[in-house]
Protein backbone atom coordinates (compact mmCIF):
# COMPACT_ATOMS: atom_id res chain seq x y z
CA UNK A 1 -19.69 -14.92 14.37
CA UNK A 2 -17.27 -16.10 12.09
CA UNK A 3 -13.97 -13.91 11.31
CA UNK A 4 -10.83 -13.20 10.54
CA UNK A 5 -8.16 -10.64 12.35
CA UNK A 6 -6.08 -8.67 10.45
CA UNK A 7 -3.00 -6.49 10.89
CA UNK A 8 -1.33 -3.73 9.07
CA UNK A 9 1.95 -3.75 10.69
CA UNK A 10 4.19 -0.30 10.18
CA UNK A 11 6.91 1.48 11.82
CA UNK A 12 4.73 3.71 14.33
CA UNK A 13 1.79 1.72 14.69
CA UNK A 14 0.04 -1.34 14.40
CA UNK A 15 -3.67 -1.12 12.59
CA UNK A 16 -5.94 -4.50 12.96
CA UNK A 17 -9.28 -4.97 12.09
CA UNK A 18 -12.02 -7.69 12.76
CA UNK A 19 -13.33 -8.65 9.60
CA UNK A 20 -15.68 -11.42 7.90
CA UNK A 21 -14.80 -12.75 4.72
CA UNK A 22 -16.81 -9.76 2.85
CA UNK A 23 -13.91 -7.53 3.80
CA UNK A 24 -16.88 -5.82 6.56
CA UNK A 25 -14.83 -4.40 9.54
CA UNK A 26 -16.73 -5.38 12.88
CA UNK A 27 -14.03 -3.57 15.07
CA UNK A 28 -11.03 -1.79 14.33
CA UNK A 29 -7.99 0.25 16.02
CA UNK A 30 -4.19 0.98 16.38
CA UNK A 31 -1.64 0.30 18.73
CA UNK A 32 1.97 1.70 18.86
CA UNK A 33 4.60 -0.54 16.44
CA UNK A 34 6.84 -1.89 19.75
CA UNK A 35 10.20 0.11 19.65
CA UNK A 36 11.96 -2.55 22.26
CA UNK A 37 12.02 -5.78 20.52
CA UNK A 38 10.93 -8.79 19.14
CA UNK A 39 9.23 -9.95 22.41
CA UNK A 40 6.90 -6.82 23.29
CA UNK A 41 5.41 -7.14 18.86
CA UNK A 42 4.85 -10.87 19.52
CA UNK A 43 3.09 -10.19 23.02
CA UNK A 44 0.92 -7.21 21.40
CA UNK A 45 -0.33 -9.16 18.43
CA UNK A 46 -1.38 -12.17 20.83
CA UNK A 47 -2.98 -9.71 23.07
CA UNK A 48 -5.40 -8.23 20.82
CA UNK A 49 -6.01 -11.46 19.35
CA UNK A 50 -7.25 -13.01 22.72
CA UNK A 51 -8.84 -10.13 23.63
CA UNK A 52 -11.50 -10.58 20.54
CA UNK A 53 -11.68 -14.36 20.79
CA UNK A 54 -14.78 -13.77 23.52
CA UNK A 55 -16.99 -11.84 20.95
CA UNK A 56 -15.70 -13.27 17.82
CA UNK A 57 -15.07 -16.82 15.99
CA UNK A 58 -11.65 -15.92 15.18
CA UNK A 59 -10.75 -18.56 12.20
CA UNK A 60 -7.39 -17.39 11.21
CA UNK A 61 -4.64 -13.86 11.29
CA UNK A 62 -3.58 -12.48 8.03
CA UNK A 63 -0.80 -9.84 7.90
CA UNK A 64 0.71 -7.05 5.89
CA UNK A 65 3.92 -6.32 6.34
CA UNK A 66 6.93 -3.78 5.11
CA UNK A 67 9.70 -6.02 3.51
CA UNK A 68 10.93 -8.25 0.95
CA UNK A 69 8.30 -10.91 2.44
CA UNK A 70 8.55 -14.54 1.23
CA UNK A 71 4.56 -15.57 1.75
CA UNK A 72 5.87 -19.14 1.58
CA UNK A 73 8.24 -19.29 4.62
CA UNK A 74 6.83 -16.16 6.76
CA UNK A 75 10.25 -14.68 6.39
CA UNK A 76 10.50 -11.00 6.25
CA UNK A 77 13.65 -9.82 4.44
CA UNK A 78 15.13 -6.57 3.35
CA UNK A 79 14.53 -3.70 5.62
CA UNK A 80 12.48 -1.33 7.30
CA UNK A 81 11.67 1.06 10.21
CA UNK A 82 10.83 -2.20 12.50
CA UNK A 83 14.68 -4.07 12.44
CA UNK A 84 13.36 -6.83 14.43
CA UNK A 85 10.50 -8.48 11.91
CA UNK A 86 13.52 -9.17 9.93
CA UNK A 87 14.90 -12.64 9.49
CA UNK A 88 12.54 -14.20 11.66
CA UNK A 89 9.68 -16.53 10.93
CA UNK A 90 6.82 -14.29 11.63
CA UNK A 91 4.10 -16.86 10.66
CA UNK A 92 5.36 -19.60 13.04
CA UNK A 93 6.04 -17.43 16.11
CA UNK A 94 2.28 -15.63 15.87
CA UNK A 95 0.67 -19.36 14.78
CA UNK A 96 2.79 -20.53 17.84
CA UNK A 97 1.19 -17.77 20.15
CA UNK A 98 -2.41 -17.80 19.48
CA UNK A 99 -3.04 -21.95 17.87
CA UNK A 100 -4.35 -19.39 14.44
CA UNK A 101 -3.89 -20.20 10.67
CA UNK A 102 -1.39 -17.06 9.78
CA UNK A 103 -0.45 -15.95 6.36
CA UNK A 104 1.85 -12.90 5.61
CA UNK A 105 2.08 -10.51 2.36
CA UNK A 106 4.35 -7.54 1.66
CA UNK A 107 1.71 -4.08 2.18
CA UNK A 108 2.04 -2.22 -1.15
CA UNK A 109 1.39 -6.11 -2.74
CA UNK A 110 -1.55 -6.11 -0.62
CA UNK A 111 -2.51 -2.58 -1.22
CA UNK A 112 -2.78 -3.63 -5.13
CA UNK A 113 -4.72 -7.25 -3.96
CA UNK A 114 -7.35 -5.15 -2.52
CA UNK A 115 -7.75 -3.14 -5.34
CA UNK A 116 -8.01 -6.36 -8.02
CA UNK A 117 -10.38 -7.65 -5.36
CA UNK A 118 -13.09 -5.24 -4.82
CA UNK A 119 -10.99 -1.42 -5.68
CA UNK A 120 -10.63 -0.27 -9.09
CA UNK A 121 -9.31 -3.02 -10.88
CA UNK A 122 -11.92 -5.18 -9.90
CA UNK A 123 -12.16 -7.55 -12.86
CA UNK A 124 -9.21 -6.81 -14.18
CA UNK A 125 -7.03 -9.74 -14.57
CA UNK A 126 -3.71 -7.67 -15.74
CA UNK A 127 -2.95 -4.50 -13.86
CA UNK A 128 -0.26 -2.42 -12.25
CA UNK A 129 -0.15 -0.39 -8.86
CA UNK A 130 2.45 2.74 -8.63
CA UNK A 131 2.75 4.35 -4.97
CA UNK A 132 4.17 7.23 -4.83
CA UNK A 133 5.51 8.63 -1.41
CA UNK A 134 8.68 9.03 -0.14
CA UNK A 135 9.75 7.07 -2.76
CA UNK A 136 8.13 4.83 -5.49
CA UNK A 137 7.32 1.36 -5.00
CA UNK A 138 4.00 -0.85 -6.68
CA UNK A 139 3.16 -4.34 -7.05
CA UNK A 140 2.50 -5.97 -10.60
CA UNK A 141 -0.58 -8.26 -10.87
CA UNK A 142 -1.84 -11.14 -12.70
CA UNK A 143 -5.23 -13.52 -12.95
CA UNK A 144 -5.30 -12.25 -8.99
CA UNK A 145 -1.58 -13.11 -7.95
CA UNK A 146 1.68 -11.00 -7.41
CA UNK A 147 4.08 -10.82 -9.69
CA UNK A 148 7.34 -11.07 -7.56
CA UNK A 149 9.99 -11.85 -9.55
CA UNK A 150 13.07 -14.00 -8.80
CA UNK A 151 14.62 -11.53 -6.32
CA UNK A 152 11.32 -10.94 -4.80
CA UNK A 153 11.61 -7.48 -6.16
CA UNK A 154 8.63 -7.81 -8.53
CA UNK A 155 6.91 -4.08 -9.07
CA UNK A 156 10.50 -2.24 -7.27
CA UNK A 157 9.58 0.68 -9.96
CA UNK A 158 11.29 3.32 -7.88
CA UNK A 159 14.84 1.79 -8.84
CA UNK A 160 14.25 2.51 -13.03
CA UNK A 161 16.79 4.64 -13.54
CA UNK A 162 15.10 7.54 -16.18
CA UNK A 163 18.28 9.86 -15.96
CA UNK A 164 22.31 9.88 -16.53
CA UNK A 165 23.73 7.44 -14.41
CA UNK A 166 27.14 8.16 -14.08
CA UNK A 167 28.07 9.91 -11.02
CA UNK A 168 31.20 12.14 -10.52
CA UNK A 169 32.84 8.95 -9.49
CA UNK A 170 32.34 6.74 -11.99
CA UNK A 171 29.17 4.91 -9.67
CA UNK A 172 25.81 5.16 -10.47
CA UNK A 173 24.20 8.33 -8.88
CA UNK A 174 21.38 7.51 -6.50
CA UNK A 175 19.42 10.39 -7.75
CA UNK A 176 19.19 9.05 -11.18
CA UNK A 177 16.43 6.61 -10.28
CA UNK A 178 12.50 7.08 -10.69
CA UNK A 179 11.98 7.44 -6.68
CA UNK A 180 14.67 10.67 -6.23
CA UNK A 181 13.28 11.89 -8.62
CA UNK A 182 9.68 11.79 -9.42
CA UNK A 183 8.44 10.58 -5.19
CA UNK A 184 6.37 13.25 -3.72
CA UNK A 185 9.60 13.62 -1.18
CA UNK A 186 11.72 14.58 -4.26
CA UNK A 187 9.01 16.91 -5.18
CA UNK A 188 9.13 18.61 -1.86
CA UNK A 189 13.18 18.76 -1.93
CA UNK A 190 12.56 20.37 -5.36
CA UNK A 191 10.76 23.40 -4.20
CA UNK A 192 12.40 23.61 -0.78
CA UNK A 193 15.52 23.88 -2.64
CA UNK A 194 14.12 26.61 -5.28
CA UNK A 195 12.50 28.89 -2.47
CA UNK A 196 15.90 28.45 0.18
CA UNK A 197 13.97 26.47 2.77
CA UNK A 198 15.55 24.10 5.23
CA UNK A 199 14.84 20.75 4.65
CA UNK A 200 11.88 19.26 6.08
CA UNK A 201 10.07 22.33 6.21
CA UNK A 202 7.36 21.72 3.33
CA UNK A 203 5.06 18.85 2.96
CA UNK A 204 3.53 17.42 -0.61
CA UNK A 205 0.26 19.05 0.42
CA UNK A 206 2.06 22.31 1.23
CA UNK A 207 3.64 22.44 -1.93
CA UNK A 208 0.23 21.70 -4.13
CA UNK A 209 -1.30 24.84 -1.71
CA UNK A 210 1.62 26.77 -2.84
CA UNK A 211 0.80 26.06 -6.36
CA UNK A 212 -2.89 26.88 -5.86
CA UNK A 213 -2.00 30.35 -4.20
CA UNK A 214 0.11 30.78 -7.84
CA UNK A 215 3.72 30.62 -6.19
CA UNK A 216 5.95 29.63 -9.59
CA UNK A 217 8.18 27.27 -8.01
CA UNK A 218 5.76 24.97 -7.17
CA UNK A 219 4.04 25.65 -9.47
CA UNK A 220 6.94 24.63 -12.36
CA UNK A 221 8.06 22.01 -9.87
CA UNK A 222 4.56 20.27 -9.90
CA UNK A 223 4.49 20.51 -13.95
CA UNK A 224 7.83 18.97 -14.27
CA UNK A 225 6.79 16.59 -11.41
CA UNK A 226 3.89 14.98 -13.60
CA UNK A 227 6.83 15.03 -16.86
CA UNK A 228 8.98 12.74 -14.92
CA UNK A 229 5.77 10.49 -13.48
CA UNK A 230 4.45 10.16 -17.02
CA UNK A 231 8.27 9.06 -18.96
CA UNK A 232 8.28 6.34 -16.03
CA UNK A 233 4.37 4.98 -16.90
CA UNK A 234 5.24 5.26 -20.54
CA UNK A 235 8.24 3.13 -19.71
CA UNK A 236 6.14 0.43 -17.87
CA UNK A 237 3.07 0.15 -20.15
CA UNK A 238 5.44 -0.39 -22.96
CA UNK A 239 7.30 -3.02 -21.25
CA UNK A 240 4.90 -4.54 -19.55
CA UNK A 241 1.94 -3.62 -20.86
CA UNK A 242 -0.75 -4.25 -18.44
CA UNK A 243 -5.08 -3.52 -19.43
CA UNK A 244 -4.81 -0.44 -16.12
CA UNK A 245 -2.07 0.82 -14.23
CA UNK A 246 -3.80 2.16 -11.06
CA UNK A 247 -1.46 5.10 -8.84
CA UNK A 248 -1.70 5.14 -4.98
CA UNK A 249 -0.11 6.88 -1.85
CA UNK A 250 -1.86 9.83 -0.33
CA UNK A 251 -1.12 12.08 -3.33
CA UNK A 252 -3.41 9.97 -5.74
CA UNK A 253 -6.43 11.75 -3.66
CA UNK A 254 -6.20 14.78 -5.39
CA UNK A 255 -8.32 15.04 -9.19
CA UNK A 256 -5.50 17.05 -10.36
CA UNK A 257 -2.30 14.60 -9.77
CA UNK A 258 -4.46 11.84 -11.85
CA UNK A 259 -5.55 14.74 -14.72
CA UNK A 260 -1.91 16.42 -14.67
CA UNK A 261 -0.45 13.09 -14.99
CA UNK A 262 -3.11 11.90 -17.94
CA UNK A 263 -2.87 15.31 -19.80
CA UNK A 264 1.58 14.74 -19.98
CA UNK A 265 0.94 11.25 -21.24
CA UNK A 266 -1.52 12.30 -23.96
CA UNK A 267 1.38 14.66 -25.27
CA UNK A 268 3.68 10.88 -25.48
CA UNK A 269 1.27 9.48 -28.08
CA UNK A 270 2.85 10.23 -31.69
CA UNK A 271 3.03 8.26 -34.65
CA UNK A 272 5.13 6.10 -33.46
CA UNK A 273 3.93 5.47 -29.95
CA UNK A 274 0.24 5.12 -30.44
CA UNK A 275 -1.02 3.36 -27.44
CA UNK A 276 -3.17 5.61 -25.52
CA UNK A 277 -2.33 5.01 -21.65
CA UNK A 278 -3.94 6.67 -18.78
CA UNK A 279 -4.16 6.19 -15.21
CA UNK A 280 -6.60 5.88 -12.18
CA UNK A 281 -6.26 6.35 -8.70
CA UNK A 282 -6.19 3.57 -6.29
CA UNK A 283 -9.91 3.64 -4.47
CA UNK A 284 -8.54 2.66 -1.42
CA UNK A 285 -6.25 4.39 0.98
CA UNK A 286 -5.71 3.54 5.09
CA UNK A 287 -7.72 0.42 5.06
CA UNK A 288 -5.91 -0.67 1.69
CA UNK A 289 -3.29 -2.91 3.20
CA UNK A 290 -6.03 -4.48 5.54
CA UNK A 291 -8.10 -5.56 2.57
CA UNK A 292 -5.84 -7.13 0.48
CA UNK A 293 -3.89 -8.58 3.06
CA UNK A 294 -7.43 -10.53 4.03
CA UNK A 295 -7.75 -11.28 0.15
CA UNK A 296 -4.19 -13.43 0.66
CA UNK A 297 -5.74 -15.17 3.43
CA UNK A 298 -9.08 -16.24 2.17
CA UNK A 299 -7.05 -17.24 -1.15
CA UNK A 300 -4.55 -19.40 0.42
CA UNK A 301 -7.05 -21.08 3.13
CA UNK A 302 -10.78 -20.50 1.92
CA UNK A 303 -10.00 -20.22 -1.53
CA UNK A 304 -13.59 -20.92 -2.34
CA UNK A 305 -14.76 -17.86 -0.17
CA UNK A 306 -13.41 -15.74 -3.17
CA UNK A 307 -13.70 -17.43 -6.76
């Protein structure tokens, strides 16, 4: 049977997935992310890979990776939990390994791929994806491609700066920009902070129980928390102006992040802003970056499989 073996490479495990060119999953699992090296990743990945070549026609390996990834080269740059993806070519050294066809995308670009593909912005040649987590990161998309800018820092919402700038020292204040300040971690500090807790204690679906059991400081923290979520949309369908900005991360699953943020940018509209901008949650979630990074694959080898 014909198929394709895809990864979802992150810093405590590795997800793959047998696949066919439908995006159908014939066998999936995870593995621990290798903590010792370079070496031990390269010997995982060709492990699993041989280890479905008996029940499967393997035809190629797509990847998603964390990083400032260059799809071009297979170079990962930038940084992330796994130091030793960086710098290398990835591509070669797995192509080298298992004799495969390997292509490489960044995750949250191929979080927002699967979504254009067969998600919520299927048909949608001009959209947006915002994931919100720890901080805030998206992908920008157009006619089916990523919009990555010259830096390769294409959709890097979280670094809009929505606040004062000017720290005590004259240097712009890290807390100024859109991820400290409207991520679900910043939303957590927030109410930590207001109820005296030691760091780390809450999570983002501890704080929206909170709210639901009426405590007020998650409560006002969650209100203010869909404010500063809506200024930064406002910001980006103004300057960008896409047909749907889509929102992921694991807070996009509840109704009443999408509503809350919705209802605070109704209240933006006026007479001189009239565009009337509303999001949707992302329809995918753990099998997201598995999708779309099998979407990059079929488009750059079997382009046909998906026009």
């Amino acid at each position: 049977m014909k198929a394709y073996m895809v990864f979802d490479i992150g810093g405590t495990y590795i997800k793959y997935s047998v696949m066919n060119e439908a995006a159908e999953m014939f066998a999936s699992g995870k593995v621990p992310t290798p903590q010792v090296g370079l070496e031990s990743f390269l010997e995982e990945i060709s492990e699993i890979v041989n280890g479905f070549k008996a029940s499967f026609d393997i035809k190629g390996i797509a990847l998603s990776s964390p990083g400032a990834v260059n799809t071009k080269t297979g170079i990962i740059g930038g940084a992330s939990a796994i130091p030793y993806i960086h710098g290398v070519c990835m591509t070669d050294l797995i192509r080298e390994r298992t004799r495969l066809p390997v292509t490489i995308e960044n995750d949250a670009n191929c979080a927002a791929l699967a979504e254009g593909w067969i998600g919520t912005a299927k048909d949608t040649n001009y959209y947006i994806c915002i994931v919100i987590g720890t901080g805030i990161g998206g992908s920008i998309v157009m006619n089916q491609s990523i919009l990555r800018g010259a830096n390769l820092h294409g959709g890097e919402f979280g670094y809009m700066i929505l606040n004062d700038a000017s720290g005590a020292s004259g240097k712009k204040d890290l807390q100024s920009i859109w991820s400290l300040t409207a991520s679900t971690r910043a939303l957590v500090t927030e109410v930590e902070t207001k109820k005296s807790l030691p760091t780390g204690t809450l999570t983002g679906e501890e704080v929206f129980h909170l709210a639901e059991s009426k405590d007020v400081a998650a409560q006002e923290s969650i209100t203010q928390f869909y404010k500063k979520l809506a200024i930064g949309i406002y910001n980006l369908q103004y300057s960008l102006d896409p047909e749907k900005i889509l929102i992921g991360g694991g807070i996009s699953k509840r109704k009443e992040v999408i509503e809350g943020i919705n209802a605070e940018l109704s209240l933006l509209k006026d007479d001189t802003s009239t565009l009337t901008i509303e999001v949707e949650a992302c329809q995918f979630d753990n099998d997201a970056n598995l999708i779309g990074a099998l979407f990059h694959y079929l488009k750059v080898h079997e382009p046909s499989i998906i026009s």
